[in-house]
C-alpha atoms as a PDB file:
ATOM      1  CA  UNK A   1     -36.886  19.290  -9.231  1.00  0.00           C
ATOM      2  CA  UNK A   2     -33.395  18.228 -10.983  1.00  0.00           C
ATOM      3  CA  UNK A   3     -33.897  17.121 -14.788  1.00  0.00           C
ATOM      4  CA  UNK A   4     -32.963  13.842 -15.931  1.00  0.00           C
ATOM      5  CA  UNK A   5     -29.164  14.648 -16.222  1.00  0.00           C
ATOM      6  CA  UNK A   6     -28.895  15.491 -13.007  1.00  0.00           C
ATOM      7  CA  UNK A   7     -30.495  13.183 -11.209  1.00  0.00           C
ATOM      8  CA  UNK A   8     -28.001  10.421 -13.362  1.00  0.00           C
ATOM      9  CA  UNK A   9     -25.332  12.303 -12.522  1.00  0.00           C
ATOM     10  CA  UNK A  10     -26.565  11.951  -8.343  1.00  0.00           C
ATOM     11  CA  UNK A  11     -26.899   8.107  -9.396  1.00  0.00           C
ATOM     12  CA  UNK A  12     -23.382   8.063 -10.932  1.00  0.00           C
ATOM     13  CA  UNK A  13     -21.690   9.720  -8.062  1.00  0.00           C
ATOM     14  CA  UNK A  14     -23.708   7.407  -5.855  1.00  0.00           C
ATOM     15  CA  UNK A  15     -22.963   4.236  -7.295  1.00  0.00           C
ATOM     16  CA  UNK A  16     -19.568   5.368  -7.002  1.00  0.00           C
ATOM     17  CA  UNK A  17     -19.745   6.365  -3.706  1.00  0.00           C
ATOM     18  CA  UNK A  18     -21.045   2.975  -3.244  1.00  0.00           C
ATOM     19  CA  UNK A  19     -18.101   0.937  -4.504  1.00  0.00           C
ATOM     20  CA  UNK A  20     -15.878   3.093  -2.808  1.00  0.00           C
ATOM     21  CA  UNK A  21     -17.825   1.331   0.518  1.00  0.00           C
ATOM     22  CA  UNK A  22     -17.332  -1.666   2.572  1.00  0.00           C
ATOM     23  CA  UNK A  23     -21.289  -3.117   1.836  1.00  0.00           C
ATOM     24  CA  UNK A  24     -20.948  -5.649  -1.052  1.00  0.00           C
ATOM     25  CA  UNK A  25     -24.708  -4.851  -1.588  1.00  0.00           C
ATOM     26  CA  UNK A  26     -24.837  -1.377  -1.349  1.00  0.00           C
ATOM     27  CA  UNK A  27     -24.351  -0.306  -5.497  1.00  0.00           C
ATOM     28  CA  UNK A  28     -27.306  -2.962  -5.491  1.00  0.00           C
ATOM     29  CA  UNK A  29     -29.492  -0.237  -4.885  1.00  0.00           C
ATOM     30  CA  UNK A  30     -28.602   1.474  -8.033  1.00  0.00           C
ATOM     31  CA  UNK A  31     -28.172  -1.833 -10.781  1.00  0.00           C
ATOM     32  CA  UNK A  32     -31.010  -3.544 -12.323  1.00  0.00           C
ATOM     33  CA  UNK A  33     -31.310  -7.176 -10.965  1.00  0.00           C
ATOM     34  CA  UNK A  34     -30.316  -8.438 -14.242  1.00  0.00           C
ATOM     35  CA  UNK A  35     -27.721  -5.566 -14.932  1.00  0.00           C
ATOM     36  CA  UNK A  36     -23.926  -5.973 -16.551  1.00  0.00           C
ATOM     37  CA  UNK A  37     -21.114  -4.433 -15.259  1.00  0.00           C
ATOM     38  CA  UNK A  38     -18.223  -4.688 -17.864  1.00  0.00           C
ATOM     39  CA  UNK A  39     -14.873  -4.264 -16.857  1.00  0.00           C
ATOM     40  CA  UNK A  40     -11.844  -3.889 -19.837  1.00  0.00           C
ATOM     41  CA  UNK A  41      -9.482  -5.946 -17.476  1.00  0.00           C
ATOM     42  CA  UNK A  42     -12.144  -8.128 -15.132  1.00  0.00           C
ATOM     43  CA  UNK A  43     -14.706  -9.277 -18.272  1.00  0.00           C
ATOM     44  CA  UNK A  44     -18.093  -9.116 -18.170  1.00  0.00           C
ATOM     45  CA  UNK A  45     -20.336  -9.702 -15.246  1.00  0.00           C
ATOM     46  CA  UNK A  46     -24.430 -10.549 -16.064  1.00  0.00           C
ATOM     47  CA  UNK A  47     -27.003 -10.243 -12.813  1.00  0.00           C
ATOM     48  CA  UNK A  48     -26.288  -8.635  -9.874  1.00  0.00           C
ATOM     49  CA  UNK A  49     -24.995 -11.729  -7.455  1.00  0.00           C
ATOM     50  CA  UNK A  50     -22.411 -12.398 -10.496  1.00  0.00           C
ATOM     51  CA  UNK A  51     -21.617  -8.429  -9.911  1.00  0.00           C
ATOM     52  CA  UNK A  52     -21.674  -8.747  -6.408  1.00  0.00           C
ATOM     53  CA  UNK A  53     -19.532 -11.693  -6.552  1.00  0.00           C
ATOM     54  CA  UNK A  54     -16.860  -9.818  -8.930  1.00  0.00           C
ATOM     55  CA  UNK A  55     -17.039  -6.932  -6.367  1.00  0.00           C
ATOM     56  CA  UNK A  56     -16.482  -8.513  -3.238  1.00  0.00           C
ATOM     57  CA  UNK A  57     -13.198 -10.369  -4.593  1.00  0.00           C
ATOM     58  CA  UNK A  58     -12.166  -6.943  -5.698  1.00  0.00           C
ATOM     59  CA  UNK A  59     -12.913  -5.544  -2.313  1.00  0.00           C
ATOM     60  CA  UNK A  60     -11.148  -8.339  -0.384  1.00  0.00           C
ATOM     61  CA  UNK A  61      -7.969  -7.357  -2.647  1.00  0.00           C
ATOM     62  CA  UNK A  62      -8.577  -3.940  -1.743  1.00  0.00           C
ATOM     63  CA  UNK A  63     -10.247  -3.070   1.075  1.00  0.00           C
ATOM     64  CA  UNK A  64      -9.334   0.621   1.233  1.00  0.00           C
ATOM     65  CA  UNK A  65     -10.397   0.994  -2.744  1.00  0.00           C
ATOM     66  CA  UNK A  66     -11.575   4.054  -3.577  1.00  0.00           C
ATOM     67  CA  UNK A  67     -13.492   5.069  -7.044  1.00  0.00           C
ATOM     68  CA  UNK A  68     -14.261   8.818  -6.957  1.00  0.00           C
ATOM     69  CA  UNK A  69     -15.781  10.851 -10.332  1.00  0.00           C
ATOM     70  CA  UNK A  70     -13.531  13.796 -11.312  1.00  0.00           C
ATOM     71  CA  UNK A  71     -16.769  16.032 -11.869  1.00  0.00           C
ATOM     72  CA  UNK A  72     -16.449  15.314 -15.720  1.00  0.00           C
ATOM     73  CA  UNK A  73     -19.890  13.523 -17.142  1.00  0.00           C
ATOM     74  CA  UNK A  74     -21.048  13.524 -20.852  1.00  0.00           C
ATOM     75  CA  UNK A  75     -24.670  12.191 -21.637  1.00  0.00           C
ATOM     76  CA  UNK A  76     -26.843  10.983 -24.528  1.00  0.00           C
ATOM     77  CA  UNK A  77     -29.852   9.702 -24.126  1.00  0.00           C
ATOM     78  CA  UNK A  78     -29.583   6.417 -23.026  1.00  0.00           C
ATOM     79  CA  UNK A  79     -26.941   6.948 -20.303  1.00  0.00           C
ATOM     80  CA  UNK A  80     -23.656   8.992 -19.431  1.00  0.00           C
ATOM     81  CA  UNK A  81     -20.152   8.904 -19.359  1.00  0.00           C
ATOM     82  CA  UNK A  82     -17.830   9.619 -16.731  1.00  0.00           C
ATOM     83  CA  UNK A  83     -14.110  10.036 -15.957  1.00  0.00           C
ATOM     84  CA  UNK A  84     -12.834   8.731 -12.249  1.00  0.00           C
ATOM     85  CA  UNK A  85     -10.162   7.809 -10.566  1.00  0.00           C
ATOM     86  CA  UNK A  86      -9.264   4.719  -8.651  1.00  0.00           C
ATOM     87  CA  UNK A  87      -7.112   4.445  -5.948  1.00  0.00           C
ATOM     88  CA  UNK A  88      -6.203   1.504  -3.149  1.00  0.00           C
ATOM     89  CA  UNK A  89      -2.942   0.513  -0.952  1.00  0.00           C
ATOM     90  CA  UNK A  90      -1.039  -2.291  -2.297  1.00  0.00           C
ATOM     91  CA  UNK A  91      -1.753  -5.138  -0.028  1.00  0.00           C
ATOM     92  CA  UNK A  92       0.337  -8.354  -1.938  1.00  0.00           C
ATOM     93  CA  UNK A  93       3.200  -8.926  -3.439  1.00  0.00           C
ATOM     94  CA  UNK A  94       2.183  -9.877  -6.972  1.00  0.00           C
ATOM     95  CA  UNK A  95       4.211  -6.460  -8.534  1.00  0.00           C
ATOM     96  CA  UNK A  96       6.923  -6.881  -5.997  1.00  0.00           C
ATOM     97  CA  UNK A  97       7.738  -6.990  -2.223  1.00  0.00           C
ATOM     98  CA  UNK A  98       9.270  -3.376  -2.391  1.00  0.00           C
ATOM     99  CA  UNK A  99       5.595  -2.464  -3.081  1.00  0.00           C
ATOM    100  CA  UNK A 100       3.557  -3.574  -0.543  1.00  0.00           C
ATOM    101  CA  UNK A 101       2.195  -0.892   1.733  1.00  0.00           C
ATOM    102  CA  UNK A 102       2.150   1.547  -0.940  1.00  0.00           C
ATOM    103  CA  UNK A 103      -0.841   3.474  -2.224  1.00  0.00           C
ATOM    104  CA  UNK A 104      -1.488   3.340  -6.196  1.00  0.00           C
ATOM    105  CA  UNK A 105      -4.071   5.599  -7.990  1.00  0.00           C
ATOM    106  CA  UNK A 106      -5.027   5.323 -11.653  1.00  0.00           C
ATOM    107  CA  UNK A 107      -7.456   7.072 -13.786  1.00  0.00           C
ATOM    108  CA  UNK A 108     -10.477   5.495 -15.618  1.00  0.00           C
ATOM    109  CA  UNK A 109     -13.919   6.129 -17.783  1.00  0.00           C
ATOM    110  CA  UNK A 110     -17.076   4.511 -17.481  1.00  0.00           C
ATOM    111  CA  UNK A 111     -19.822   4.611 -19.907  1.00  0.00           C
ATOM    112  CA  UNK A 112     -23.386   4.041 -17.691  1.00  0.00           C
ATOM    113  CA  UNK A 113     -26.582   2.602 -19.643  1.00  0.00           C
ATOM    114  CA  UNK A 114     -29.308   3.685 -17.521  1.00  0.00           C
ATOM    115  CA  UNK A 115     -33.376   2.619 -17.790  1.00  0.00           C
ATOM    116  CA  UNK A 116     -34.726   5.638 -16.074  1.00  0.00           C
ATOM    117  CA  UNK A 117     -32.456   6.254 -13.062  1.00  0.00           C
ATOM    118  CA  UNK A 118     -31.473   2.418 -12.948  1.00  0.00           C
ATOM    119  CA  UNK A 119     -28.105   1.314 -14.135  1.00  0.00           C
ATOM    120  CA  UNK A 120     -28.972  -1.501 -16.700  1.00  0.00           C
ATOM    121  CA  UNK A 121     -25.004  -1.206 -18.060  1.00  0.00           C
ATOM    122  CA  UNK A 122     -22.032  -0.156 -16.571  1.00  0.00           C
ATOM    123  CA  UNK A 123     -18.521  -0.243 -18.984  1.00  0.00           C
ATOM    124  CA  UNK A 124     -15.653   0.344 -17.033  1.00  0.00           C
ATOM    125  CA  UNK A 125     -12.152   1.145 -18.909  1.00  0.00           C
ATOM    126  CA  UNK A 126      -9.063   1.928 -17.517  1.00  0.00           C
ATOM    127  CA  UNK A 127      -5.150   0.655 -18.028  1.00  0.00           C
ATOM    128  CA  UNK A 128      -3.824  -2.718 -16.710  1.00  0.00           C
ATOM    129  CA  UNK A 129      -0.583  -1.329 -16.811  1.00  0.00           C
ATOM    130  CA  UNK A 130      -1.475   1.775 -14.393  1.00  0.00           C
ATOM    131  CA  UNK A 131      -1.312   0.308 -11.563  1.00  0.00           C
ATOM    132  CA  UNK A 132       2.311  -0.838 -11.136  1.00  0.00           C
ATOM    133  CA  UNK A 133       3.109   2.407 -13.091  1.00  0.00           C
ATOM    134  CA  UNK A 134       1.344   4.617 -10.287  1.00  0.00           C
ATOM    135  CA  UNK A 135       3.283   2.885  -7.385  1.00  0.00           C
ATOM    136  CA  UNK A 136       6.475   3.183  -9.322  1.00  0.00           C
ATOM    137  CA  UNK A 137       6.723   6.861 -10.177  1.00  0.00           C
ATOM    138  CA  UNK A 138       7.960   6.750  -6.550  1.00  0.00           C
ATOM    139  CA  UNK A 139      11.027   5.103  -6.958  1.00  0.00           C
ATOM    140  CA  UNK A 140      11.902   7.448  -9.880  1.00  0.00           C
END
């Protein structure tokens, strides 16, 4: 049988996994009903229907978003860190029309808070910036 570590790291990848899906409810499976999921750019978000909520307006922005773990975790006792990266195709206009139609990727950390193999916490941190810079590195 795995050890603790482990088995957060098969939640973690999960989870991921999950948000990388189509099912607004399917990282439910892995949150705490009255979990947080913090994000550095998005705020914070208390309860899963206020995560769900935050999630599926993501999702509708992005519906080919993708949030995979690079393989690197860290743990303490309460939880684990992880690094990731994000990637989606740009579906508006809001960083120019030139852009549109173009995949960006950007790389993240997330520090998990976990009551046994639950996610009670979830800190998400990445740059607002990397976006727009991803997508643009093609025109240089």
């Amino acid at each position: 049988m795995a050890g603790l570590l482990e088995q957060r790291i098969e939640v973690a990848t999960a989870l991921f996994g999950a948000w990388s899906g189509t099912d607004l409810d399917g990282p439910r499976r892995y949150f705490a009903e009255d979990g947080v999921l913090y994000d550095i750019i998005g705020g914070e978000h208390r309860g899963w229907p206020a995560i769900r909520t935050y999630f599926g307006r993501g999702r509708q922005r992005y519906p080919d978003l993708v949030l995979e773990p690079t393989g690197d975790f860290w743990s303490r006792p309460d939880g684990l860190a992880m690094l990731w990266t994000m990637s989606a195709t740009q579906a508006t206009d809001d960083l120019g029309p030139e852009l549109v139609g173009r995949r960006w990727t950007v790389e993240g950390m997330s520090y998990l808070i976990f009551d046994g193999l639950t996610v009670v916490r979830e800190a998400d941190y990445h740059d607002g910036g990397s976006r727009e810079r991803s997508l643009r590195v093609l025109d240089q």
